[in-house]
Protein backbone atom coordinates (compact mmCIF):
# COMPACT_ATOMS: atom_id res chain seq x y z
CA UNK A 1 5.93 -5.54 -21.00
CA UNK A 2 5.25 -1.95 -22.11
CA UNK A 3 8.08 -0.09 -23.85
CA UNK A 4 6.31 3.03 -24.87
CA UNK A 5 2.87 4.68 -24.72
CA UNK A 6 1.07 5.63 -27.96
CA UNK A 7 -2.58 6.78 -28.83
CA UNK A 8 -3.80 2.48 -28.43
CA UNK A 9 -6.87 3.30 -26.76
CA UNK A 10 -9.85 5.19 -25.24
CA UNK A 11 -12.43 5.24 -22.54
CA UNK A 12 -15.76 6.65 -21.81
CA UNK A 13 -17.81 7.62 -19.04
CA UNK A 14 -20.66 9.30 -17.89
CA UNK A 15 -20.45 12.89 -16.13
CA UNK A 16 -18.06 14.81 -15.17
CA UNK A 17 -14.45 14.88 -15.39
CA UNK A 18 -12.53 13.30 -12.10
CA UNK A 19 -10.80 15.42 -9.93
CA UNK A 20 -6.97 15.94 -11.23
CA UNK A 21 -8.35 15.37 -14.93
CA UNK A 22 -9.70 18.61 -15.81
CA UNK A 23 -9.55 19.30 -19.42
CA UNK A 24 -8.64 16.35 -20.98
CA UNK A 25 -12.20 15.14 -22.34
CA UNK A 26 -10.93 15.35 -26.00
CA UNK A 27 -15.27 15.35 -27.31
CA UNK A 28 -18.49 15.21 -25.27
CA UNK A 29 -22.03 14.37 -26.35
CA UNK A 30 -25.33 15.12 -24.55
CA UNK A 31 -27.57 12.65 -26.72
CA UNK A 32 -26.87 8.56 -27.32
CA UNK A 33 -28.69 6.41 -29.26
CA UNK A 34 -30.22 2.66 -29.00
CA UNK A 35 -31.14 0.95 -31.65
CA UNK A 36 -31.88 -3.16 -33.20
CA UNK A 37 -31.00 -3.59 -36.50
CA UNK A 38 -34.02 -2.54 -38.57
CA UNK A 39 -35.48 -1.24 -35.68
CA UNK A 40 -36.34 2.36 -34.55
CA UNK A 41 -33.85 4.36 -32.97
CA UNK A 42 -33.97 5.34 -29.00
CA UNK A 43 -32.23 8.53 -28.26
CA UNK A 44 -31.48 9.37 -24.48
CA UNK A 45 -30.53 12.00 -23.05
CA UNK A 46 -30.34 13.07 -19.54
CA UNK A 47 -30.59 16.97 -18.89
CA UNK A 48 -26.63 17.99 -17.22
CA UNK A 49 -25.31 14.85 -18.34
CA UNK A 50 -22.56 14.20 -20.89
CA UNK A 51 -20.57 11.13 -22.05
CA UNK A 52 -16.96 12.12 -22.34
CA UNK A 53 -14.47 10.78 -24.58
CA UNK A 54 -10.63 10.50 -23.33
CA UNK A 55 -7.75 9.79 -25.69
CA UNK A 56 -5.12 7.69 -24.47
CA UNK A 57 -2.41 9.97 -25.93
CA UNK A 58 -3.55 12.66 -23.61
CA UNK A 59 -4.26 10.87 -20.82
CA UNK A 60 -0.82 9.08 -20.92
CA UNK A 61 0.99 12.55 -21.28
CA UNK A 62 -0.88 13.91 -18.62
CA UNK A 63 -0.03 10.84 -16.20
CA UNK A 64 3.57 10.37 -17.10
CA UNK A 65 4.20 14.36 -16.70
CA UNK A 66 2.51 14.07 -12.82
CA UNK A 67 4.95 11.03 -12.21
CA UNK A 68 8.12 12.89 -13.85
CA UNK A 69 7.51 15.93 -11.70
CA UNK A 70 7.05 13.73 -8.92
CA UNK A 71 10.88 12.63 -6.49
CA UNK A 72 8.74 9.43 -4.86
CA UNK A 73 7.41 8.01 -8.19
CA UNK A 74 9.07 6.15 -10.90
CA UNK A 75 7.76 4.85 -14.14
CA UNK A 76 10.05 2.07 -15.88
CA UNK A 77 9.41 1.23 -19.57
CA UNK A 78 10.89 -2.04 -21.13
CA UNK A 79 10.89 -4.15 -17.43
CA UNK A 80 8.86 -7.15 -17.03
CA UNK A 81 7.57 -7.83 -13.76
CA UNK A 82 7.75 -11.64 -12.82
CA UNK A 83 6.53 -13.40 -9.40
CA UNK A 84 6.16 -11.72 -5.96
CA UNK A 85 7.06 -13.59 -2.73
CA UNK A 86 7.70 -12.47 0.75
CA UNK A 87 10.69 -11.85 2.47
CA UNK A 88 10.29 -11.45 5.98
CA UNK A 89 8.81 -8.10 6.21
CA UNK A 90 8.99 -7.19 2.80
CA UNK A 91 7.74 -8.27 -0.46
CA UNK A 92 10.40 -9.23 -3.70
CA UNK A 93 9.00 -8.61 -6.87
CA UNK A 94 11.05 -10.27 -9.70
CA UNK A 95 11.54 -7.95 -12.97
CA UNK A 96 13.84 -8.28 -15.48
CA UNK A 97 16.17 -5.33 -14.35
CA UNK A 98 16.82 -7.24 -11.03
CA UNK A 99 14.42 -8.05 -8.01
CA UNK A 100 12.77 -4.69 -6.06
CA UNK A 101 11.88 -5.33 -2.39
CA UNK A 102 8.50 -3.38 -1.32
CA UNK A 103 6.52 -3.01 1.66
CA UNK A 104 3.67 -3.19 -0.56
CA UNK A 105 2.98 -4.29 -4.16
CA UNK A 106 -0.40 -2.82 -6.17
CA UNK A 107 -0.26 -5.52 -8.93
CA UNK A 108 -2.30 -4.36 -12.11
CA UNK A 109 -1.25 -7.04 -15.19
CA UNK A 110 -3.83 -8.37 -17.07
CA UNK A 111 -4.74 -11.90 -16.69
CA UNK A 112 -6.70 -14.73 -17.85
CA UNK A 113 -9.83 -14.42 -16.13
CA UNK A 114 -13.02 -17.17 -16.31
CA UNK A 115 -15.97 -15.29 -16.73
CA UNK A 116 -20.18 -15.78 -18.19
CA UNK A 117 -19.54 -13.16 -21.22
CA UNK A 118 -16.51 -11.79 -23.44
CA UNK A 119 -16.90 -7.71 -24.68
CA UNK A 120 -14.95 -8.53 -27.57
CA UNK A 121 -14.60 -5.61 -29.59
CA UNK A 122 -12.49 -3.90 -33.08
CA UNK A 123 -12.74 -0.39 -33.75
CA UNK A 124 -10.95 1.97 -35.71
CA UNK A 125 -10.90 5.58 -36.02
CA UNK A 126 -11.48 6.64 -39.91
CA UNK A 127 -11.13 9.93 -41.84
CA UNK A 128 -14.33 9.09 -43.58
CA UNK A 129 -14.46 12.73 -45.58
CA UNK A 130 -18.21 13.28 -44.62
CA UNK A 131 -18.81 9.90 -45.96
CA UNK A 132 -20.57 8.30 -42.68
CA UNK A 133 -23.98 7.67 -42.66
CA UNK A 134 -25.08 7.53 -39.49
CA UNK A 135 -28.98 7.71 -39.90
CA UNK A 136 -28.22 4.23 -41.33
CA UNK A 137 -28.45 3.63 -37.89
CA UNK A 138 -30.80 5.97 -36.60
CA UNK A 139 -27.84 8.11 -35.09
CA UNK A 140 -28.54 12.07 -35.27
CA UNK A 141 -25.97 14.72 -36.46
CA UNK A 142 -23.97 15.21 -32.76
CA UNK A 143 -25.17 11.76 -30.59
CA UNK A 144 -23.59 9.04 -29.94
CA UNK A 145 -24.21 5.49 -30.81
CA UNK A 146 -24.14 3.51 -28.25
CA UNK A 147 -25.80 0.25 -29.15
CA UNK A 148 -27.00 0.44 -32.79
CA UNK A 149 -27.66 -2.17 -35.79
CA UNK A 150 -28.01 -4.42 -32.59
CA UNK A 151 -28.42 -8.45 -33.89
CA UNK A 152 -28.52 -11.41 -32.34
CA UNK A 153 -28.13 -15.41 -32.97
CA UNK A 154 -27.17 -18.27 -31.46
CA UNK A 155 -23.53 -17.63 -30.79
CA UNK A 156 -24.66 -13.97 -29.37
CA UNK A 157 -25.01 -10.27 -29.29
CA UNK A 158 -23.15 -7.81 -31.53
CA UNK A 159 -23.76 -4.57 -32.01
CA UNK A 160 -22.38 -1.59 -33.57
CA UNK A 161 -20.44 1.78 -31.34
CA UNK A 162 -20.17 4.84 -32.70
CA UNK A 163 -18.50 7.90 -31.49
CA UNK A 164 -18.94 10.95 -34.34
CA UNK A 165 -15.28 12.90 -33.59
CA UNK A 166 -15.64 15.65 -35.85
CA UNK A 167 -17.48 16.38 -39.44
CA UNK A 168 -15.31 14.16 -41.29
CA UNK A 169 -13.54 11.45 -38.42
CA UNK A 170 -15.33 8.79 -36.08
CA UNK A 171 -14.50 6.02 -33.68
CA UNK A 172 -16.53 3.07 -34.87
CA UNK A 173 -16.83 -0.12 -33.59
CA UNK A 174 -18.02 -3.35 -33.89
CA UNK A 175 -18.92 -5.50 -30.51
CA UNK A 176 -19.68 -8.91 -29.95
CA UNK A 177 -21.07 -10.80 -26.59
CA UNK A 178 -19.39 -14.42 -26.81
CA UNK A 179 -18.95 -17.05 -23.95
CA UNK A 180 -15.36 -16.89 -25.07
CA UNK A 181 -12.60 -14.09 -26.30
CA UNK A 182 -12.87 -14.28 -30.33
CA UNK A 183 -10.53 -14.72 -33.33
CA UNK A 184 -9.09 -11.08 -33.64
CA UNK A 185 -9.62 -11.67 -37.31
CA UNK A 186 -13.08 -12.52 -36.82
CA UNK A 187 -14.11 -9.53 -34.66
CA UNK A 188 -11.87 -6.97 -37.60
CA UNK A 189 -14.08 -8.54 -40.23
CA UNK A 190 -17.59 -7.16 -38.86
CA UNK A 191 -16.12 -3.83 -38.11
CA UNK A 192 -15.41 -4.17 -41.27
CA UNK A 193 -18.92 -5.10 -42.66
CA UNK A 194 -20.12 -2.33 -39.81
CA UNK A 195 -18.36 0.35 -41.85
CA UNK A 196 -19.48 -0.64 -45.15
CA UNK A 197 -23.16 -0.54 -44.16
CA UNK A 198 -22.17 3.16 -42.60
CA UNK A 199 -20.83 3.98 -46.18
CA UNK A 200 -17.24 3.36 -45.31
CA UNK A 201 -14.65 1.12 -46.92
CA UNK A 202 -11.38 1.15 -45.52
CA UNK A 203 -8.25 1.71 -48.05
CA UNK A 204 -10.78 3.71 -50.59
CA UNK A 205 -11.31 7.23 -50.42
CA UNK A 206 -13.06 8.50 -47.42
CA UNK A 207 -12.16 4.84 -46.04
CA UNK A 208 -8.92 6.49 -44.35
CA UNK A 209 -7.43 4.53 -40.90
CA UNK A 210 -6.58 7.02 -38.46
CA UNK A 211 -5.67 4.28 -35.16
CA UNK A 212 -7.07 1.44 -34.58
CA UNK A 213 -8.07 -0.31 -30.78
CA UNK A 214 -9.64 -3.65 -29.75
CA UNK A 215 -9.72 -5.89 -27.29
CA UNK A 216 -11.73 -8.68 -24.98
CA UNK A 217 -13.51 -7.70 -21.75
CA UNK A 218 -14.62 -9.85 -19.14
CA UNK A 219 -17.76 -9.45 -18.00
CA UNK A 220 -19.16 -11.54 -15.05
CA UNK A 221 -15.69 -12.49 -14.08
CA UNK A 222 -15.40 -15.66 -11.82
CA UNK A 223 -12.90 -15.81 -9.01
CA UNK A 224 -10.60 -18.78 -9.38
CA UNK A 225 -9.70 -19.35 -5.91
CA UNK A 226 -6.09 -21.06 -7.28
CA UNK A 227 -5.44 -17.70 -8.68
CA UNK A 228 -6.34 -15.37 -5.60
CA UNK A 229 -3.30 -13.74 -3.63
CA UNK A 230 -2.74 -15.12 -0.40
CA UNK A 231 0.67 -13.37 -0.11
CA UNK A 232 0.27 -10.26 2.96
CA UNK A 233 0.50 -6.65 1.42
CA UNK A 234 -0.04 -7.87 -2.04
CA UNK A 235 -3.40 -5.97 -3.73
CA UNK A 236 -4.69 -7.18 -6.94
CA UNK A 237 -6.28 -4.06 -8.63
CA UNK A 238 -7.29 -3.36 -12.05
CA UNK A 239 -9.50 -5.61 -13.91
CA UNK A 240 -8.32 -8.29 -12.52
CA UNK A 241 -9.00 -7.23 -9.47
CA UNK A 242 -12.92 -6.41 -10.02
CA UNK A 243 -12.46 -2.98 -11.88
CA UNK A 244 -15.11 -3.50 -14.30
CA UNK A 245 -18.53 -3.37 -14.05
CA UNK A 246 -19.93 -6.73 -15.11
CA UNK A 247 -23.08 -6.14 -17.12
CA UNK A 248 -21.55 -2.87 -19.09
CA UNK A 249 -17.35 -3.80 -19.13
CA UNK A 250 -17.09 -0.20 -17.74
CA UNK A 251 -14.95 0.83 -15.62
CA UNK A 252 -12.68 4.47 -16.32
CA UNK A 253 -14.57 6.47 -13.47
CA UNK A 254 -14.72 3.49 -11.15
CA UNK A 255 -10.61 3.34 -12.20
CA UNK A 256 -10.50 7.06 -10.81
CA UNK A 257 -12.01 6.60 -7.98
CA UNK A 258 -9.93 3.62 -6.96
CA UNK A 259 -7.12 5.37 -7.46
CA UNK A 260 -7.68 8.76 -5.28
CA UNK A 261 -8.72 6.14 -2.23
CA UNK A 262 -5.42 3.95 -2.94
CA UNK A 263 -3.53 7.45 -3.41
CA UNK A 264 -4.86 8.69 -0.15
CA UNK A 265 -3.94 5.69 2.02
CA UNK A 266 -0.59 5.55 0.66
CA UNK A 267 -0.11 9.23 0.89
CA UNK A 268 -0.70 8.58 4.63
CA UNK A 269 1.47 5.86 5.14
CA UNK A 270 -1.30 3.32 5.26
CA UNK A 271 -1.46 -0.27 3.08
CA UNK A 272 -3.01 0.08 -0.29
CA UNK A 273 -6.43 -1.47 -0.68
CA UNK A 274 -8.22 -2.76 -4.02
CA UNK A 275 -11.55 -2.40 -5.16
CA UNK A 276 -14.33 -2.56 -3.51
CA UNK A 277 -16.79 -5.71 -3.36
CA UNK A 278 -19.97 -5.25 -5.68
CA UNK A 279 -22.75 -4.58 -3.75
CA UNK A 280 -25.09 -7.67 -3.17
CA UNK A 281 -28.08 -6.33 -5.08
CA UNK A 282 -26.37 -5.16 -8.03
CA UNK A 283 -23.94 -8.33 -8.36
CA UNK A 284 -26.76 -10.22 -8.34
CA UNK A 285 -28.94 -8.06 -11.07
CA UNK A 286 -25.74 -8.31 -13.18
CA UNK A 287 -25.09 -12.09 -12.61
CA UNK A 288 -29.07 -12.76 -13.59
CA UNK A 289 -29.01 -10.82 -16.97
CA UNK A 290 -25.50 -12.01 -17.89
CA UNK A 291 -27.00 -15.87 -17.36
CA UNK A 292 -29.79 -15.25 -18.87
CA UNK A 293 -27.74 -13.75 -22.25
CA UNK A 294 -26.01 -16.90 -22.02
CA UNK A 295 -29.08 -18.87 -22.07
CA UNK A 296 -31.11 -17.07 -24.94
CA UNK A 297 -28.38 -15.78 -26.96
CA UNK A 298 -30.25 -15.92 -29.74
CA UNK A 299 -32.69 -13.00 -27.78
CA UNK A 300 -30.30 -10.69 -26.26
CA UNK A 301 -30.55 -7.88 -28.70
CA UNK A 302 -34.32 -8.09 -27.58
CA UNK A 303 -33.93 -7.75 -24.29
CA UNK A 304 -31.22 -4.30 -24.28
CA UNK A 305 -33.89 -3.28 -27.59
CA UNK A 306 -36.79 -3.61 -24.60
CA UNK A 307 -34.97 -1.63 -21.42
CA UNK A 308 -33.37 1.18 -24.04
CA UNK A 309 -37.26 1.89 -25.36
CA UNK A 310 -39.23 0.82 -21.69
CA UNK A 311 -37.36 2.48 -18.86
CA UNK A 312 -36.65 6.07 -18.98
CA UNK A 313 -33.42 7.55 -19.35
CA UNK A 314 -32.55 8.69 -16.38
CA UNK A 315 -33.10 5.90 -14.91
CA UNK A 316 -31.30 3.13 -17.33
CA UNK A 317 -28.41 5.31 -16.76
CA UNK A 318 -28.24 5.34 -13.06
CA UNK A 319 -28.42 1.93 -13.41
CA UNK A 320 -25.12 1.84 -15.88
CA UNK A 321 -23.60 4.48 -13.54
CA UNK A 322 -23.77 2.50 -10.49
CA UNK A 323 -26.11 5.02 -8.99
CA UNK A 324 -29.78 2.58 -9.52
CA UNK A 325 -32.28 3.41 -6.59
CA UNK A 326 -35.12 0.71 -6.24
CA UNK A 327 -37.74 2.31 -8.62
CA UNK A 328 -35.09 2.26 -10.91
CA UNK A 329 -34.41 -1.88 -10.42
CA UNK A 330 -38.07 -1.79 -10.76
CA UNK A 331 -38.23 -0.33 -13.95
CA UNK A 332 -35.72 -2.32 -15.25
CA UNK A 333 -36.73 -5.48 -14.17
CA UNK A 334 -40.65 -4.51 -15.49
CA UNK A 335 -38.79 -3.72 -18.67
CA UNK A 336 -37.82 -7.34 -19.79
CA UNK A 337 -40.05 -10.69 -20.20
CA UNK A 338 -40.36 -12.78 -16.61
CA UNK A 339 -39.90 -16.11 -17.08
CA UNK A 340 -36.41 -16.13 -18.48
CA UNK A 341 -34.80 -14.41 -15.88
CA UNK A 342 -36.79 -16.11 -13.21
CA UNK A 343 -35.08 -19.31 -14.34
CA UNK A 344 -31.47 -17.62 -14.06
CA UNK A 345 -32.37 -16.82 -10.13
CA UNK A 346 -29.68 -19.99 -8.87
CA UNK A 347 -26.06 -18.77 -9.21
CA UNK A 348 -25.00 -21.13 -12.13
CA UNK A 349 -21.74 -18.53 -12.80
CA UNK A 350 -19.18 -20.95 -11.68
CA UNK A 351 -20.61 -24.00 -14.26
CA UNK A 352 -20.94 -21.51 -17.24
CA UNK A 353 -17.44 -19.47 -16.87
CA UNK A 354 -15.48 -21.37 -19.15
CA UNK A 355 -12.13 -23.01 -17.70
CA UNK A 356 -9.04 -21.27 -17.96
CA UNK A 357 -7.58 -24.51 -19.47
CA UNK A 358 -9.15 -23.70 -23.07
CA UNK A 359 -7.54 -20.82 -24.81
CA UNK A 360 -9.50 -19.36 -27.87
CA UNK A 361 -8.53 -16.53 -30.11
CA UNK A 362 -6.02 -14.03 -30.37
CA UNK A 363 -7.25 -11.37 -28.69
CA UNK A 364 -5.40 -10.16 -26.05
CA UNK A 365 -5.26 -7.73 -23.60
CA UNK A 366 -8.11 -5.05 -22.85
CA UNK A 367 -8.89 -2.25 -25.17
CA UNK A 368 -11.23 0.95 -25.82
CA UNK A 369 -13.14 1.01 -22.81
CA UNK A 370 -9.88 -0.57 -20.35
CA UNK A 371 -9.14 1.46 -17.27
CA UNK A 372 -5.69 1.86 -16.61
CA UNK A 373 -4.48 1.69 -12.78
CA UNK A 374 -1.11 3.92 -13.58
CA UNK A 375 -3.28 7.25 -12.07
CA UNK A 376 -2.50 5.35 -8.72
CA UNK A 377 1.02 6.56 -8.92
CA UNK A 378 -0.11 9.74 -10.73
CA UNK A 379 -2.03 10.78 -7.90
CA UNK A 380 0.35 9.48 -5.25
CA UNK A 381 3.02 12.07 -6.61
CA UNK A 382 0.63 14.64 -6.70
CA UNK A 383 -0.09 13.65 -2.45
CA UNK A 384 2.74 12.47 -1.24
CA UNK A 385 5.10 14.92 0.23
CA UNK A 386 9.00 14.50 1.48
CA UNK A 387 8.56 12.14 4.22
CA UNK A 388 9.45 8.36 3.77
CA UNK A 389 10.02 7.41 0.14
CA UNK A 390 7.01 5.56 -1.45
CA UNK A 391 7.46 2.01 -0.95
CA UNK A 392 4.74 0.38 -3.15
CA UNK A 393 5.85 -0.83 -6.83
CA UNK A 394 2.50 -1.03 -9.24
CA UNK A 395 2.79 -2.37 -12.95
């Protein structure tokens, strides 16, 4: 339950800004940066192309003054939304300010989800005081760092994400790849170490906390068909609901997108719809390398090391964009060693997603790179005009 909105997060995407967004991309680089930990650095950079930065506070502002502004939209802070069931024609949702009856319900909540990887990730934005070294890790003066100080081992990935803000402040983070969400405590303590090796200890001078954001992210998700609605006029959306992209845990632009076709439909008196399916080629190039992280941990900062200095940039980033023509699977595929990802070919997904049963960790939630389904309503106020009042209720 959500009684307020503060600066918890941030996203990032490729581009340009969405429609209805203009102008609040808070920083924007043209160069990013690969890079294995005592490895040489890859910088990309794709002529017309920036990745944008978006602060939560603004984005939150920017939503909740569309919904204010709009007489068919309401936003309620401090109500918990409990089960849905059908009425007749109509669907109850349960809250705890009293049961609302909908046509439709667009449920967003975060779930448990099974799935082959966890993004889990700690990051902090620091007034470092020029302090930052960021050719530590092979980062120039205005790039980003995308995937630097990459290491692996047995139990995974992690890697090191690093957003310069301004001369003196940066978001830095530190990611790990795990078959299961991590100890919160765990995942703080190599951000930590990330810092120090950047020059930065927090509580000293130049080691000042600004925010701080974290979080798990599924990636690979497995449908648990005990969990899938079966309840008429009920859409699951979010990322829950297939929102984020499984090999990358992105998913902000494919958020806004979602949300102008849901806006649109509703706008026009139609049912709401959720995400659309992955294609087939791509949900199977995603399942493949996920399967094959999980069976070579130990070689997965190879294998991004190989496709960030063997395919060209343009190309990797059509593939992270959800834009990859053939040449560019090609590439990609030409980019990493055969035999291991031959032998991930049969869908093992199912047997490897581990079962909701087991909880690990205390992180919870979805952080930095979370999409957040309230632009839905945001952009439904902005459509909708004064005929029937909105009946849909999204959380």
């Amino acid at each position: 339950m959500r009684t307020r909105y503060d600066d918890d997060r941030s996203w990032c995407f490729w581009g340009d800004e969405p429609a209805g967004l203009e102008g609040l991309t808070a920083r924007a680089w043209s160069d990013w940066v690969y890079q294995a930990e005592a490895g040489a650095a890859h910088p990309h950079r794709v002529d017309g192309v920036a990745y944008r930065y978006v602060r939560a506070a603004d984005y939150y502002a920017h939503c909740r003054a569309r919904i204010a502004a709009s007489e068919h939209v309401e936003l309620r802070l401090g109500v918990a939304a409990g089960a849905v069931r059908r009425d007749g024609e109509a669907l109850i949702v349960s809250t705890t300010a009293g049961a609302l009856r909908a046509r439709w319900v667009v449920d967003t909540r975060p779930r448990r989800q099974r799935a082959l990887l966890f993004q889990c990730f700690s990051g902090v934005e620091v007034d470092h005081g020029g302090r930052l070294d960021l050719a530590a890790f092979g980062i120039g003066a205005d790039a980003v760092g995308l995937m630097t100080g990459m290491r692996a081992d047995a139990s995974g990935l992690g890697f090191v994400y690093v957003l310069p803000l301004s001369h003196s402040t940066a978001l830095v983070e530190w990611t790990r790849f795990a078959p299961h969400p991590l100890r919160a405590a765990e995942v703080r303590a190599g951000r930590n170490a990330a810092l120090a090796a950047l020059g930065v200890r927090l509580g000293e001078p130049g080691g000042r906390v600004l925010r701080e954001e974290g979080g798990a992210l599924p990636m690979g998700r497995v449908a648990d068909d005990a969990l899938a609605p079966s309840i008429p006029g009920l859409v699951v959306a979010g990322a829950a609901g297939g929102a984020l992209r499984d090999a990358t845990g992105y998913g902000f632009a494919r958020m806004q997108q979602w949300a102008d076709d849901c806006a649109a439909r509703l706008a026009r008196g139609e049912a709401p719809v959720g995400h659309s399916p992955e294609p087939f080629v791509r949900r199977q190039m995603d399942r493949i390398f996920l399967q094959a992280l999980r069976a070579h941990p130990e070689r997965s900062a190879e294998y991004f090391d190989r496709m960030a200095r063997g395919v060209a940039p343009e190309r990797l980033l059509r593939f992270l964009t959800d834009r990859a023509r053939p040449a560019d699977l090609l590439a990609i595929i030409a980019s990493l060693p055969l035999l291991p990802f031959l032998a991930q070919l049969p869908d093992r997904s199912r047997r490897l997603a581990e079962p909701l049963g087991r909880r690990r960790g205390d992180l919870v939630g979805l952080g930095a790179r979370r999409p957040r389904p309230a632009r839905a309503a945001a952009r439904a106020a902005a459509a909708i005009g004064k005929p029937e009042p909105l009946e849909q209720v999204a959380s």
